[in-house]
N, C-alpha and C. Protein backbone atom coordinates (compact mmCIF):
# COMPACT_ATOMS: atom_id res chain seq x y z
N UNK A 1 0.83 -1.19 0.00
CA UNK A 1 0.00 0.00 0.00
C UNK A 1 0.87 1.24 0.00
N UNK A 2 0.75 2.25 -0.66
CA UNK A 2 1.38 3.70 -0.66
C UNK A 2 0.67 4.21 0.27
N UNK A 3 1.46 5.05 0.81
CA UNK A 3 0.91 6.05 1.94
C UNK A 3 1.89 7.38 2.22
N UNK A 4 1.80 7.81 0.61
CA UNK A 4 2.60 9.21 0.54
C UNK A 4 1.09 9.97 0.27
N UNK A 5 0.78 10.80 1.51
CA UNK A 5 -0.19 12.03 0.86
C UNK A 5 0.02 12.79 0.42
N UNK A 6 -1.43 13.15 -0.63
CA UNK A 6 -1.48 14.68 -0.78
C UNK A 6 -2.36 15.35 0.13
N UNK A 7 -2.01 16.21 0.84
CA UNK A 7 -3.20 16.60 1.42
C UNK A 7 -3.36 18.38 1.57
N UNK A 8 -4.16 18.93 1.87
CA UNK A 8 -3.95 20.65 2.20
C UNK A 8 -4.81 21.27 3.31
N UNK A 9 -4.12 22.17 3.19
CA UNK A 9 -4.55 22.83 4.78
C UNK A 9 -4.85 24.17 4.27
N UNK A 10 -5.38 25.14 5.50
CA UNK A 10 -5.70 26.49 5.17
C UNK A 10 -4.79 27.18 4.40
N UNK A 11 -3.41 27.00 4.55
CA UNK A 11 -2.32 27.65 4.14
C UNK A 11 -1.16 26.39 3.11
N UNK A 12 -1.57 25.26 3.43
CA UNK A 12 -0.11 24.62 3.00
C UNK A 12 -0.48 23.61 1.71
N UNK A 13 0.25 23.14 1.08
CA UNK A 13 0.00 21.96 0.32
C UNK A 13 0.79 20.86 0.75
N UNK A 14 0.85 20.10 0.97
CA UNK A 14 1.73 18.69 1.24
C UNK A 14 1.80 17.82 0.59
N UNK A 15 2.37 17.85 -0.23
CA UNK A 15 2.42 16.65 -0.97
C UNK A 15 4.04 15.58 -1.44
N UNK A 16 3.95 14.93 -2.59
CA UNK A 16 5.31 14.07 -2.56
C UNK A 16 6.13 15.04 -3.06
N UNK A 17 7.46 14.81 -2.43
CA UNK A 17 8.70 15.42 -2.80
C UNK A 17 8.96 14.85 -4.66
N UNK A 18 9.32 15.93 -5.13
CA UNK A 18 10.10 15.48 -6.83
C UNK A 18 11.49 16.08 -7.09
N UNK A 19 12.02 15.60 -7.83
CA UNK A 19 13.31 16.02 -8.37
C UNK A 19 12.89 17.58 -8.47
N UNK A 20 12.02 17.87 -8.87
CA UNK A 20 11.64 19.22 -9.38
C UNK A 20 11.87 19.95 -8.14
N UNK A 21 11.99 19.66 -7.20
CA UNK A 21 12.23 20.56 -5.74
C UNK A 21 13.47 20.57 -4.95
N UNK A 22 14.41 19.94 -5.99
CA UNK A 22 15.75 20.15 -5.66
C UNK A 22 16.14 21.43 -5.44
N UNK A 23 15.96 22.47 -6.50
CA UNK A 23 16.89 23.63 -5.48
C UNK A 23 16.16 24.31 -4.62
N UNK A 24 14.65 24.06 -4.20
CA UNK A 24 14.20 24.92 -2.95
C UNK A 24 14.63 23.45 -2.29
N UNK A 25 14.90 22.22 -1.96
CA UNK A 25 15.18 22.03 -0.64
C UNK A 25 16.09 22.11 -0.60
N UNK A 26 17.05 22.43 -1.49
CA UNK A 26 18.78 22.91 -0.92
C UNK A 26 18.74 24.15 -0.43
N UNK A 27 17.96 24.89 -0.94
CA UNK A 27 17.77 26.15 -0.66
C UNK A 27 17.59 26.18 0.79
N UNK A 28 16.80 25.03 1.90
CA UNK A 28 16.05 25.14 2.83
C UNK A 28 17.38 24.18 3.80
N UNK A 29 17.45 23.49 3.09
CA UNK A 29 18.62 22.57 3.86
C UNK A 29 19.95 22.79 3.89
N UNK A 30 20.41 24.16 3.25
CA UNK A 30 21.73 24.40 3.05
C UNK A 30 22.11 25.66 4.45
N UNK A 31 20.74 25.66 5.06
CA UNK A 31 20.88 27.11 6.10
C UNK A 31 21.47 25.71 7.49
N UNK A 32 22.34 26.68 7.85
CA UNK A 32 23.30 26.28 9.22
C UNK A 32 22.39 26.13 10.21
N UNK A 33 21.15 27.53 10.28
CA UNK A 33 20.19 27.33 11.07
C UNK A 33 19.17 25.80 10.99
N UNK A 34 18.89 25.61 10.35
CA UNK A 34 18.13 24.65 9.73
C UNK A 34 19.00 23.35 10.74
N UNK A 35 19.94 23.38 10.85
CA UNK A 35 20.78 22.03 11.39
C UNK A 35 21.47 22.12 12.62
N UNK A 36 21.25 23.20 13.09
CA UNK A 36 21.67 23.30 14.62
C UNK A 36 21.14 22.31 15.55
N UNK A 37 20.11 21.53 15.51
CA UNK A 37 19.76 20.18 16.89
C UNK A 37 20.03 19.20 15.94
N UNK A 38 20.47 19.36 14.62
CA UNK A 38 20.25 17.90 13.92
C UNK A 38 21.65 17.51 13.62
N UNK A 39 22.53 17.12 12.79
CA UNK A 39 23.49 16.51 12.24
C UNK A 39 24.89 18.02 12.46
N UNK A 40 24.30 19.02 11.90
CA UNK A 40 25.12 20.26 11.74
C UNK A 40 25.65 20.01 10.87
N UNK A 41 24.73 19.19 9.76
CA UNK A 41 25.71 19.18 8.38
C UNK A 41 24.85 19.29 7.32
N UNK A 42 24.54 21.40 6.96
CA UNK A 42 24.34 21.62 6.29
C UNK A 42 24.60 20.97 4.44
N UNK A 43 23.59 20.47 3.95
CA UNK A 43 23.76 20.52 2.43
C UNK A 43 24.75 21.20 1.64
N UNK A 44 25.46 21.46 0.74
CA UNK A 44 26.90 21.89 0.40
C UNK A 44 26.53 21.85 -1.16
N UNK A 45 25.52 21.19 -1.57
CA UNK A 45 25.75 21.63 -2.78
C UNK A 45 23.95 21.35 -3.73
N UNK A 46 23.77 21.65 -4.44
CA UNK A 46 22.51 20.71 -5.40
C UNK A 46 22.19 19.79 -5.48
N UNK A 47 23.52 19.04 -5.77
CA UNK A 47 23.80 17.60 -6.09
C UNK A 47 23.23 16.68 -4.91
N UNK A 48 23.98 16.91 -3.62
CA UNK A 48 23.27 16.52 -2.35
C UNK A 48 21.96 16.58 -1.91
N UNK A 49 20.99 17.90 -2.23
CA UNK A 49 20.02 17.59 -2.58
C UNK A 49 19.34 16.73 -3.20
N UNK A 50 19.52 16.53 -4.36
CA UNK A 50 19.09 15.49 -5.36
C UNK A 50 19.40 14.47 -4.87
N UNK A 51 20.57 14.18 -4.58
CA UNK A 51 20.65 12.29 -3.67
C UNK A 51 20.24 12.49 -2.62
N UNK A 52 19.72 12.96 -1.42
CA UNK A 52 18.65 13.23 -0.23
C UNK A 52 17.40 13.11 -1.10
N UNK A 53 16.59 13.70 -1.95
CA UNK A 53 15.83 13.41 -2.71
C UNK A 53 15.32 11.94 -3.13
N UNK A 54 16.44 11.58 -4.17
CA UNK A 54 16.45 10.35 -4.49
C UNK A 54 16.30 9.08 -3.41
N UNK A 55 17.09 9.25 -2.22
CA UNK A 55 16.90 8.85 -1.20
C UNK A 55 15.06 8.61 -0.61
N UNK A 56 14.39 9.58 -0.60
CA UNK A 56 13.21 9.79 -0.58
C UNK A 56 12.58 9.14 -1.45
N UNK A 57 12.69 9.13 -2.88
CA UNK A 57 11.95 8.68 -3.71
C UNK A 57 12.14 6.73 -3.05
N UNK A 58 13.43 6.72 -3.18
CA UNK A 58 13.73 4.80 -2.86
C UNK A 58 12.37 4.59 -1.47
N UNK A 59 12.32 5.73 -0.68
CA UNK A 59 11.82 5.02 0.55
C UNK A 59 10.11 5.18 0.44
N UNK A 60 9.50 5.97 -0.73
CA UNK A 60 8.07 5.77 -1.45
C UNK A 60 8.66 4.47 -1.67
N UNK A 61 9.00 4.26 -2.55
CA UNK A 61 9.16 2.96 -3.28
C UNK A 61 9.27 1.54 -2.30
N UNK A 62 10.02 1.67 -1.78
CA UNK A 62 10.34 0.28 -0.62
C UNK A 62 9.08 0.01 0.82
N UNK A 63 9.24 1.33 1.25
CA UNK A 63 7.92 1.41 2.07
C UNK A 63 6.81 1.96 2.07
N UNK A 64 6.24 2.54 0.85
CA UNK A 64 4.97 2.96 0.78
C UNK A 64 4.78 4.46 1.37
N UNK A 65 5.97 5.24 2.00
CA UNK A 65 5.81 6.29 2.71
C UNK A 65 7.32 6.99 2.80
N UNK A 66 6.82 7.94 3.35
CA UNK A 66 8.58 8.81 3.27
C UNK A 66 7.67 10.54 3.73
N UNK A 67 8.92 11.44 3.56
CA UNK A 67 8.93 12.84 3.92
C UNK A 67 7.83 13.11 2.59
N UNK A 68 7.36 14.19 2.76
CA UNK A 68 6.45 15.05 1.54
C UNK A 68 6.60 16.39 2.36
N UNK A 69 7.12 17.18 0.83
CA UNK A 69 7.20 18.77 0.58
C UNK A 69 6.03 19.52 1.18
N UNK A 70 6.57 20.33 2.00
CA UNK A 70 5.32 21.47 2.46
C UNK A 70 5.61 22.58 1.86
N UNK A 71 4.67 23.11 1.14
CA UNK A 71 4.18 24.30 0.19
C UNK A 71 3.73 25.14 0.70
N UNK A 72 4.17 26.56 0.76
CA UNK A 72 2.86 27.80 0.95
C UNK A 72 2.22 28.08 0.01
N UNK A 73 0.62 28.42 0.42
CA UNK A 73 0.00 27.92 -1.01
C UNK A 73 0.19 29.97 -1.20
N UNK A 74 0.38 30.57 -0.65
CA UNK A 74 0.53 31.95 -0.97
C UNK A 74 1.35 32.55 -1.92
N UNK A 75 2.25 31.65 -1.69
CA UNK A 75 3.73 31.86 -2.58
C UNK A 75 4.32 30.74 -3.30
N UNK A 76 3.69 29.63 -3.26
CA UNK A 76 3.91 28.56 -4.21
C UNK A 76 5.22 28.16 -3.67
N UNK A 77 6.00 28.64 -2.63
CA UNK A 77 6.83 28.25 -2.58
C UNK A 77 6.86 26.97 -1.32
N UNK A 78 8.71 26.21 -1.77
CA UNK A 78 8.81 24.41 -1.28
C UNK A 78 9.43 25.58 0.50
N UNK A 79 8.56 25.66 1.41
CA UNK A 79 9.03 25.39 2.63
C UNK A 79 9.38 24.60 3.70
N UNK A 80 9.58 23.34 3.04
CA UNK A 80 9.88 22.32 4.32
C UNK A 80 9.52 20.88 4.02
N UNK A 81 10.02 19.92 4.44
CA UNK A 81 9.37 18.95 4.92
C UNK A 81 8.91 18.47 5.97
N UNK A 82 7.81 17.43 5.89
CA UNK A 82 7.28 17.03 7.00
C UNK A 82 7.14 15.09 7.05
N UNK A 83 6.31 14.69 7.85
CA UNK A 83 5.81 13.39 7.07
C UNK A 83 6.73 12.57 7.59
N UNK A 84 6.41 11.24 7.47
CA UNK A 84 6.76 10.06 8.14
C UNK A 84 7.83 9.06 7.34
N UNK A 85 9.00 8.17 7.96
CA UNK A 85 9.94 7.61 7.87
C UNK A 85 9.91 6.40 8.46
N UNK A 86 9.94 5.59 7.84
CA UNK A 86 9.93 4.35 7.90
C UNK A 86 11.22 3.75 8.92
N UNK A 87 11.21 3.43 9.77
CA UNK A 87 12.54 2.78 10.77
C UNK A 87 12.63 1.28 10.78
N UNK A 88 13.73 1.19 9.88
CA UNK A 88 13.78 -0.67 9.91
C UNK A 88 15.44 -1.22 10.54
N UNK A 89 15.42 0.11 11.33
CA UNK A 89 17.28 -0.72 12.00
C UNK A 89 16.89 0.29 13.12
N UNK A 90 17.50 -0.26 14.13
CA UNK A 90 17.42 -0.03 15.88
C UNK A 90 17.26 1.09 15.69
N UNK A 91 16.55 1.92 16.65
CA UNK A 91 17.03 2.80 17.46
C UNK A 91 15.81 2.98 18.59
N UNK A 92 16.86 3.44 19.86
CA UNK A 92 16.06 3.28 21.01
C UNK A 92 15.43 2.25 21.28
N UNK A 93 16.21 1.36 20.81
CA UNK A 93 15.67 -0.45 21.13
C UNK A 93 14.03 -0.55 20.78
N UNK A 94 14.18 -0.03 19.52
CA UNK A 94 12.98 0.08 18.85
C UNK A 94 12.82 -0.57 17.40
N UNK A 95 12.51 -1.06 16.61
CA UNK A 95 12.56 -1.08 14.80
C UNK A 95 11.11 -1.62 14.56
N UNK A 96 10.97 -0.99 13.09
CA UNK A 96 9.68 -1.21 12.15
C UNK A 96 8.63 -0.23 12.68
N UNK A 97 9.01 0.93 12.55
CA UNK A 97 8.05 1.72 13.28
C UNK A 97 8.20 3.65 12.03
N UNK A 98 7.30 4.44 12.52
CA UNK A 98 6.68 5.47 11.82
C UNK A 98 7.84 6.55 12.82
N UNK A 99 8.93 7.37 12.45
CA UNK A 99 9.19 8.14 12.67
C UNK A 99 8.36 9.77 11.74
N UNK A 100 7.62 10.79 12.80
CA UNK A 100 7.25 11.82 12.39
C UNK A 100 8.47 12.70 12.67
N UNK A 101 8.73 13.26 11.41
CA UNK A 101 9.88 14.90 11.77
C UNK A 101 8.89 15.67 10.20
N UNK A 102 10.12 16.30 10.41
CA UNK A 102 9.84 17.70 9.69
C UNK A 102 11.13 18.66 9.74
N UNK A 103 10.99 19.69 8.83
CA UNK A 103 12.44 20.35 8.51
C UNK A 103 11.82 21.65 7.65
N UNK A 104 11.95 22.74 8.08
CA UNK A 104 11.85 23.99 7.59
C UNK A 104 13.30 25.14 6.88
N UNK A 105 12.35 25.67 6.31
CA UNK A 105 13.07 27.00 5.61
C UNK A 105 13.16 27.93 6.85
N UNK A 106 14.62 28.47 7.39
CA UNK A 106 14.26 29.31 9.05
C UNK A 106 13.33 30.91 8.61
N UNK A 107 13.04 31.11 7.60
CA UNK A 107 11.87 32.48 7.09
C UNK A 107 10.53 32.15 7.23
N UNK A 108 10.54 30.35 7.54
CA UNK A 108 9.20 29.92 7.83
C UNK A 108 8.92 29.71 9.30
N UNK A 109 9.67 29.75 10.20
CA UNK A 109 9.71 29.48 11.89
C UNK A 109 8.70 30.75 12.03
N UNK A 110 7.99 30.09 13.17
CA UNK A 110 7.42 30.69 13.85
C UNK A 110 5.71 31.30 13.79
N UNK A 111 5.61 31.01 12.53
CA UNK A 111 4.46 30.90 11.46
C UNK A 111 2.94 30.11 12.04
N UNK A 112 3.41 28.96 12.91
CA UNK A 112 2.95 28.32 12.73
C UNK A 112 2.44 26.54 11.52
N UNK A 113 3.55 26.72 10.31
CA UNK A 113 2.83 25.85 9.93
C UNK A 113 3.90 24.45 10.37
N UNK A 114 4.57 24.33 10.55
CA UNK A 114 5.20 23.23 11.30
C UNK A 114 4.14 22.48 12.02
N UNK A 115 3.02 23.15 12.99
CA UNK A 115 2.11 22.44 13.65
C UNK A 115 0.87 22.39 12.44
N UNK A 116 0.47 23.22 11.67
CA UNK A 116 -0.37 23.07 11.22
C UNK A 116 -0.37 22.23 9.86
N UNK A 117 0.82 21.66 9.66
CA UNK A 117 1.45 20.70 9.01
C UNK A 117 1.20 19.16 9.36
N UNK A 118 1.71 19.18 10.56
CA UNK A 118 1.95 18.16 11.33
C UNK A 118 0.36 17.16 12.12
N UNK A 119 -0.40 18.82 12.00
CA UNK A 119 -1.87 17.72 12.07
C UNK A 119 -2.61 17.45 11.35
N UNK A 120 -2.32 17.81 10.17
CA UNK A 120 -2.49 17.64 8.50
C UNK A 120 -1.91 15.45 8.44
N UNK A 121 -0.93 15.42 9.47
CA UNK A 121 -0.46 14.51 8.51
C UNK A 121 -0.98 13.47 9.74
N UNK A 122 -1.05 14.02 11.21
CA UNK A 122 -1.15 12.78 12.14
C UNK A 122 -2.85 12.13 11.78
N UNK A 123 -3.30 13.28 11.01
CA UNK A 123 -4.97 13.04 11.11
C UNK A 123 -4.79 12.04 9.77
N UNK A 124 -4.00 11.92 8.60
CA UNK A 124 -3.72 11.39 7.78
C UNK A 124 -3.64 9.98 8.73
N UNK A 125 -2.52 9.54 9.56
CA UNK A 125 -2.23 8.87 10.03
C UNK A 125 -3.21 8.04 10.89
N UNK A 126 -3.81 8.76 11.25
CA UNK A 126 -5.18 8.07 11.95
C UNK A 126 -5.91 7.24 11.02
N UNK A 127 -5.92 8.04 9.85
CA UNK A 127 -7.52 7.22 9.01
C UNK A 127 -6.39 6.31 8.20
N UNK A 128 -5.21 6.37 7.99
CA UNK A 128 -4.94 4.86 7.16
C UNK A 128 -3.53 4.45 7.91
N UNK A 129 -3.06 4.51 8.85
CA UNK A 129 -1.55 4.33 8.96
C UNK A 129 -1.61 3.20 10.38
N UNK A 130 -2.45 3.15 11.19
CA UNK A 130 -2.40 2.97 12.34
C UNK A 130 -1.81 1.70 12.94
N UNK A 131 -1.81 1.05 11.66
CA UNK A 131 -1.32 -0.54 11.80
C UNK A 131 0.40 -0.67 11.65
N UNK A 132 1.08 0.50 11.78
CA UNK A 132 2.60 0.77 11.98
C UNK A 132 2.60 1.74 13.36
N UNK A 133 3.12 1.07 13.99
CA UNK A 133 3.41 2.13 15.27
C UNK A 133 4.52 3.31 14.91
N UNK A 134 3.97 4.97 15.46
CA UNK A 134 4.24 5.98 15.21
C UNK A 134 4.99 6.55 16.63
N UNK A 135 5.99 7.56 16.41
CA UNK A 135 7.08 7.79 17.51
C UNK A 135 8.06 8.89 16.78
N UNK A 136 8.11 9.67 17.63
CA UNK A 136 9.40 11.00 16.83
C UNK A 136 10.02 10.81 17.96
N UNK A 137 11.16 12.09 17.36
CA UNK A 137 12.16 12.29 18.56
C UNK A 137 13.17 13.76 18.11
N UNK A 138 13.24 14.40 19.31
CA UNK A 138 13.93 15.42 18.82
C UNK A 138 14.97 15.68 20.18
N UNK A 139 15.99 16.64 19.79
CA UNK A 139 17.07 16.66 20.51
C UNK A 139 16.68 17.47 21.91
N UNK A 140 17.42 17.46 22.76
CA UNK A 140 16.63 17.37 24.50
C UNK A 140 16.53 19.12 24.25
N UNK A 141 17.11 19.86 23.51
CA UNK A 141 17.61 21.80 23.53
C UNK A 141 16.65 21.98 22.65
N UNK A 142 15.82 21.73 21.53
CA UNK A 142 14.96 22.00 20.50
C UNK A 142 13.71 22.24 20.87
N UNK A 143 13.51 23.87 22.01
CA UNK A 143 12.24 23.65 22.43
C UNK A 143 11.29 23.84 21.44
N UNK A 144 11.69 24.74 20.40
CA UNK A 144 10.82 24.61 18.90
C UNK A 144 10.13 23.37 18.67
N UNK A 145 10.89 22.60 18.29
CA UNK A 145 10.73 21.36 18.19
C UNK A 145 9.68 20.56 19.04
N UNK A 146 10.29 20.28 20.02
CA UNK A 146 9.35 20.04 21.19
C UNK A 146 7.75 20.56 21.20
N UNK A 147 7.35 22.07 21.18
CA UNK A 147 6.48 22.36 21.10
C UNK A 147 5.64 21.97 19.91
N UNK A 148 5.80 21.59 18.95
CA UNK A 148 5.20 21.27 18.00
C UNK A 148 5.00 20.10 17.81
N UNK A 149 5.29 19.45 18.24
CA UNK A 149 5.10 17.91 18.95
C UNK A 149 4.41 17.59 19.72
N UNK A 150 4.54 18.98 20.70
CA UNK A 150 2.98 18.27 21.90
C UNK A 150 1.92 18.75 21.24
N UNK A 151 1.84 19.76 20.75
CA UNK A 151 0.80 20.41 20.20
C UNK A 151 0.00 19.50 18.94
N UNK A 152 1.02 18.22 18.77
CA UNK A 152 0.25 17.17 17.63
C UNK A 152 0.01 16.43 18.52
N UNK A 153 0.08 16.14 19.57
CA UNK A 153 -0.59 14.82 20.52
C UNK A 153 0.71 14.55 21.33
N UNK A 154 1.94 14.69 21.28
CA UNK A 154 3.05 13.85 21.26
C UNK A 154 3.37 14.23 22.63
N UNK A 155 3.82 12.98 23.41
CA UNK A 155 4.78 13.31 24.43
C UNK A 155 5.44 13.00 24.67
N UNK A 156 6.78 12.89 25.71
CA UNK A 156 8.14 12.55 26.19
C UNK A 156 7.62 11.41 26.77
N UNK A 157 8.11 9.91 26.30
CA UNK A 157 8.49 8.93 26.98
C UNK A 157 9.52 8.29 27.65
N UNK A 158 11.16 8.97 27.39
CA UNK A 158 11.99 8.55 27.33
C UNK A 158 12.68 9.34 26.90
N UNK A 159 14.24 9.43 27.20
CA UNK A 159 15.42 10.03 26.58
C UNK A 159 16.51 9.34 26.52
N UNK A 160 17.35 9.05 25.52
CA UNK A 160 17.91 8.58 24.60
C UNK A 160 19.24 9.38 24.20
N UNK A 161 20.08 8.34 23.80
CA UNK A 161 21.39 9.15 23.14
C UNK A 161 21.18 8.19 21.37
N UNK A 162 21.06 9.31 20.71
CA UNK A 162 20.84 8.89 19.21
C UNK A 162 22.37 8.96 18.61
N UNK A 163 22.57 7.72 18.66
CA UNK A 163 23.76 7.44 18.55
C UNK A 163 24.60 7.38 17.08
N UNK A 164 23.78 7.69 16.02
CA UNK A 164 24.36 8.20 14.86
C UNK A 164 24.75 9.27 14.56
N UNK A 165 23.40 10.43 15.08
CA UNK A 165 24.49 11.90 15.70
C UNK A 165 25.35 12.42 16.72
N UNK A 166 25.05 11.29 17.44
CA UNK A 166 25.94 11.56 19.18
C UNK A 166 25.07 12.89 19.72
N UNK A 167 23.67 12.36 19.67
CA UNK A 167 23.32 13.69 20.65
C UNK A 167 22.47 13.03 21.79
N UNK A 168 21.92 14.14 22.54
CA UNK A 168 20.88 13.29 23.60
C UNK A 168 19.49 13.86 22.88
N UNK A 169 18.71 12.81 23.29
CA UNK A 169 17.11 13.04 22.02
C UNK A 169 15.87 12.81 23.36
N UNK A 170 14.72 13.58 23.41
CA UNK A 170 13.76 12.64 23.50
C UNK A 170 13.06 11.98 22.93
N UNK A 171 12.29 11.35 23.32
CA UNK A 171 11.37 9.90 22.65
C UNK A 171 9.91 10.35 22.81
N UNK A 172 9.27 10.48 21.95
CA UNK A 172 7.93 10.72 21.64
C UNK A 172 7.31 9.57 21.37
N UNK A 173 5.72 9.43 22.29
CA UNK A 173 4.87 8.79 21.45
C UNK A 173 3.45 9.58 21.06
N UNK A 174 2.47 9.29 20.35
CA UNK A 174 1.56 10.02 20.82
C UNK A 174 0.81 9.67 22.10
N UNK A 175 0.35 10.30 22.57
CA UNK A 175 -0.71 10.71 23.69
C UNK A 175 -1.67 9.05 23.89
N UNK A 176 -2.43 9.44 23.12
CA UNK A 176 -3.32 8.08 23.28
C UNK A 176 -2.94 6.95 22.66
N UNK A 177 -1.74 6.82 22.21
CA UNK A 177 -0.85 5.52 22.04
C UNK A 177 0.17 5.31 23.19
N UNK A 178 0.27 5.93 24.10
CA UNK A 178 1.22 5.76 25.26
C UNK A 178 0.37 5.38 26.60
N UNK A 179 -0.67 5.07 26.49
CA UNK A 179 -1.59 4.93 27.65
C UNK A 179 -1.41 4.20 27.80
């Protein structure tokens, strides 16, 4: 089954990432800001885009799901991704499960659509996804982050050292999946 949406909101479009959105997400992924709780390893070129991309496209393909492009529908422009990731190798003594993130343009912080994104996609998640268990995680300093997470249902179960970036993370589940 695929389970890349399209879906829209008052303000956003969400839909699948394409090659065609290579240079707005380099554009979005090449800011330093953009990577301060995450890897700190800004994008460097187009090209990297396009294989992060491509990357995306393999994981439609293999698992039916992956990140999708968030759009302002005001300006047509690619602000971000959002949307769910398939986890099929450890982490947090966890596998086969729905990681939710998301990743913005920093001209889009603060806006609001990060959350109004994000319940665009959990409500997605409700009506067809439910049969994969769902779980984010963001770094313990990202109160941005954080807030937009509870504000989709999500809460701190746990904290964690995510050991591919070497940082300390918390562990999200949603709300009425953690009962």
């Amino acid at each position: 089954m695929k389970y890349v949406p399209t879906l829209e909101t008052e303000r956003l479009l969400i839909r699948p990432i394409t090659l065609d959105d290579v240079e707005e997400f380099y554009a979005m992924d090449s800011q330093p800001e953009v990577h301060l709780y995450l890897n700190r390893s800004p994008l460097k070129s187009s090209e990297e885009a396009k294989d992060y991309i491509l990357s995306l496209l393999q994981q439609y393909d293999a698992y039916g799901t992956g990140r999708v492009a968030v759009i302002e529908k005001a300006t047509n422009q690619f602000i971000g991704w959002t949307g769910f990731k398939f986890i099929d190798e450890p982490m947090n003594n966890r596998v086969n499960f729905l990681d939710f993130g998301y990743r913005y343009r920093k001209e889009s912080w603060g806006k609001g659509y990060a959350t109004e994104a994000a319940l665009a996609c959990i409500a997605f998640y409700y009506e067809n996804m439910t049969h994969i268990p769902l779980h984010a995680i963001t770094h313990v300093d990202n109160q941005g982050s954080r807030n937009v997470l509870e504000k989709a249902g999500f809460k701190i179960t746990d904290t964690f050292k995510f050991t591919v970036w070497d940082m300390d993370c918390y562990w999200y589940d949603r709300v009425e999946d953690a009962k």
